[in-house]
Protein backbone atom coordinates (compact mmCIF):
# COMPACT_ATOMS: atom_id res chain seq x y z
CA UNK A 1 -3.60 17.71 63.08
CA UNK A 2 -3.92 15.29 60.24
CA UNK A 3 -3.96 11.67 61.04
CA UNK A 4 -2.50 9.56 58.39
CA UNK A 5 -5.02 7.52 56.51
CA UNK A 6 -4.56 3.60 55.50
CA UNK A 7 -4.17 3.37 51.32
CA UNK A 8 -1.44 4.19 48.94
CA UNK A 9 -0.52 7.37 47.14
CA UNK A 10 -0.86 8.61 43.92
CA UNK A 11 2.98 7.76 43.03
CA UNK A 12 2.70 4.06 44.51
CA UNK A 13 -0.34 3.39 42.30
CA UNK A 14 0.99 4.99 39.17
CA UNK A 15 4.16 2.80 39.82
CA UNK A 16 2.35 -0.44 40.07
CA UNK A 17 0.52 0.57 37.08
CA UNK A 18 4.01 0.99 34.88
CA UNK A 19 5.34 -2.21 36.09
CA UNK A 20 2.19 -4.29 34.87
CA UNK A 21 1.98 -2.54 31.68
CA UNK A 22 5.48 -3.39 31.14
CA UNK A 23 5.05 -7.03 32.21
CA UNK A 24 2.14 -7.12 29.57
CA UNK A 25 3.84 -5.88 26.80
CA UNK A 26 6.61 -8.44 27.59
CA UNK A 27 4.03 -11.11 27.46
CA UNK A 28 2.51 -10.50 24.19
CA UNK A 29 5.64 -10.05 22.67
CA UNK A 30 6.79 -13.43 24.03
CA UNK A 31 3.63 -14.93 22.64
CA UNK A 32 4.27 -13.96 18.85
CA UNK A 33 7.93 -15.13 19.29
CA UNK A 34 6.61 -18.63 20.54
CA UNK A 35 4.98 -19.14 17.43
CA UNK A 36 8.15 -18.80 15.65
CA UNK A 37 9.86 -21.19 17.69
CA UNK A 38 7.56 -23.92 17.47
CA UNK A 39 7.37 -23.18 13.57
CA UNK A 40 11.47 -23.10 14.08
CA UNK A 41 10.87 -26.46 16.16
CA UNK A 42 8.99 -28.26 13.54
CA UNK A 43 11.57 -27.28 10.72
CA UNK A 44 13.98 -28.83 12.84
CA UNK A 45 12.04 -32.37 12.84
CA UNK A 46 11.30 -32.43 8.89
CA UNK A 47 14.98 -31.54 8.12
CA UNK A 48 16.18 -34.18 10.86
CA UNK A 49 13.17 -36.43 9.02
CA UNK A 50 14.64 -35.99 5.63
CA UNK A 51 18.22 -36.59 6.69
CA UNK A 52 17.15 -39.71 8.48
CA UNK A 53 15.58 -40.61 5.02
CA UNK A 54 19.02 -40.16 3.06
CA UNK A 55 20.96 -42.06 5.48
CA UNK A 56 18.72 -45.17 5.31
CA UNK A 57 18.51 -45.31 1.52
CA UNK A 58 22.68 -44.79 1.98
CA UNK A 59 23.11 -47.44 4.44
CA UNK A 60 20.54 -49.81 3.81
CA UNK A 61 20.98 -49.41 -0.15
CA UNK A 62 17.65 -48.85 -1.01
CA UNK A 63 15.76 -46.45 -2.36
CA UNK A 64 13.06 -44.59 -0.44
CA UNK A 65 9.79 -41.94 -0.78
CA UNK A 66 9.16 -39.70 1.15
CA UNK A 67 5.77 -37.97 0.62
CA UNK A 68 3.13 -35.54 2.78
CA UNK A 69 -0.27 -36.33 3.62
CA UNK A 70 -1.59 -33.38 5.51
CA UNK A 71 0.65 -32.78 8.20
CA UNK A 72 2.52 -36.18 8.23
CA UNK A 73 5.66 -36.66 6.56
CA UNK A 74 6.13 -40.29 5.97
CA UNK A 75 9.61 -42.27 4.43
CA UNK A 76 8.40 -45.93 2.84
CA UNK A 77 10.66 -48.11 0.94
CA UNK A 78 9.77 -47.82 -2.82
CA UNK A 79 10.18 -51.58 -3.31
CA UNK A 80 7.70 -52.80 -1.67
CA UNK A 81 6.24 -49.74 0.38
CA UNK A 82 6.42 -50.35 4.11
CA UNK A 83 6.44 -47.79 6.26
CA UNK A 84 9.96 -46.92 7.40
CA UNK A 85 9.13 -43.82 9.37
CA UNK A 86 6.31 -41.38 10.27
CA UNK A 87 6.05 -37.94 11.40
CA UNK A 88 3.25 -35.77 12.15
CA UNK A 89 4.37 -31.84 12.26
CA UNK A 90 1.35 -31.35 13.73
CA UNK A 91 2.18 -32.37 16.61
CA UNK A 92 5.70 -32.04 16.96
CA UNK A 93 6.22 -28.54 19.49
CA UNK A 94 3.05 -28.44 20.72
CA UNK A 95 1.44 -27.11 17.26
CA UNK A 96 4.49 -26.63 14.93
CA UNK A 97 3.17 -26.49 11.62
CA UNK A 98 -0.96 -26.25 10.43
CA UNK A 99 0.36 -26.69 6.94
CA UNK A 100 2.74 -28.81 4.80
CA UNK A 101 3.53 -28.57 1.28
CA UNK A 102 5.99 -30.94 -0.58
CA UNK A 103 7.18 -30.35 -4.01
CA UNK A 104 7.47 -32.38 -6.15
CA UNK A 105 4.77 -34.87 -4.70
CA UNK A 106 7.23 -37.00 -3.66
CA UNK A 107 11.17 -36.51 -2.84
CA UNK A 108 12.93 -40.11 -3.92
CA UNK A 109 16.57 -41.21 -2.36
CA UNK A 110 18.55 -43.72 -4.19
CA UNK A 111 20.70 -46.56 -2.59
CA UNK A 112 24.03 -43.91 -2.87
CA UNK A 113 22.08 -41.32 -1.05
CA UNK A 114 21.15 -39.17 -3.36
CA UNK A 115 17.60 -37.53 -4.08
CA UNK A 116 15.49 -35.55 -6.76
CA UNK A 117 15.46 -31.94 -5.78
CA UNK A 118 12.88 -31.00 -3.88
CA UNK A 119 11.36 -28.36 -1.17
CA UNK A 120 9.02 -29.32 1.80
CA UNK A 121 7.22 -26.34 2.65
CA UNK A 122 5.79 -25.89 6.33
CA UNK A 123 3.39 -23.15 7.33
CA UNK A 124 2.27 -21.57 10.31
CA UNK A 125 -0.53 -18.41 10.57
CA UNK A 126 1.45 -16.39 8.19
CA UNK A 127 5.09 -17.58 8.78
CA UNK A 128 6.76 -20.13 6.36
CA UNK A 129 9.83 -21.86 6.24
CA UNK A 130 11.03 -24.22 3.13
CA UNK A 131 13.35 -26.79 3.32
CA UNK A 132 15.02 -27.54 0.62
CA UNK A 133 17.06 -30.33 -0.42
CA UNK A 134 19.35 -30.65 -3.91
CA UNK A 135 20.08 -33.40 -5.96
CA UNK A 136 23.19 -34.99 -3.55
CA UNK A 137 20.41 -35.04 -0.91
CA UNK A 138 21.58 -32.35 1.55
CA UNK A 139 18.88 -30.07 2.96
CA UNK A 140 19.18 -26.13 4.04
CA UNK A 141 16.28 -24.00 5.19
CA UNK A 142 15.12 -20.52 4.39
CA UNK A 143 12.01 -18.02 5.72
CA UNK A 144 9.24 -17.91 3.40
CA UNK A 145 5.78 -16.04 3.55
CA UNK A 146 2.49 -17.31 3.01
């Protein structure tokens, strides 16, 4: 008679095998959507940035800059140019953009809110999105590629 032996069987091992190829494969592909989302994250803050900008110039009647200096997205009063509010994209989501493009140089708001067309252009690896904001100052975004 055969005494059974301690170990597992052929199916048991092929099973564990399946179920940590599977969690893998979940993994990476939650990876590559990450970047997205802090790409999707860091849109978020520049729009909400830009917005903020309008609404000052609105309430405060005055006009305002904003420009881009590497990463950072700064709003300063065009009188007199202090610093009304920074943000670095950089940072923003752990990582959310490694590039920032703003064209023109600068986007302008006037005391009645409105602004000089523009796009601000934020780049990640390959992935791109572009806000853009018209000439009444509203902004919408859309997916661009490097």
């Amino acid at each position: 008679m055969n005494q059974a032996c301690g170990g597992f069987t052929v199916v048991e091992v092929v099973l564990a095998m399946a179920v940590t190829a599977l969690a893998a494969a979940a993994a990476v592909t939650a990876w590559g959507g990450l970047e997205g989302l802090r790409l999707t994250r860091a849109a978020a803050v520049a729009e909400s940035h830009l917005r903020a900008a309008r609404l000052r110039a609105l309430s405060a009647r005055e006009r305002l800059d904003v420009t881009v200096s590497g990463t950072i997205v700064e709003t300063r009063r065009k009188v007199d140019g202090f610093l009304v509010a920074r943000t670095d994209l950089a940072e923003v989501a752990m990582g959310g953009a490694d590039s920032v493009a703003l064209r023109p140089a600068t986007l302008r708001f006037n005391a009645r809110g409105h602004g000089a067309a523009g796009s601000l252009y934020l780049y990640r690896d390959e992935r791109g999105i572009r806000l853009i904001s018209n000439f009444l100052g509203r902004v919408r975004r859309e997916k661009v590629s490097r």
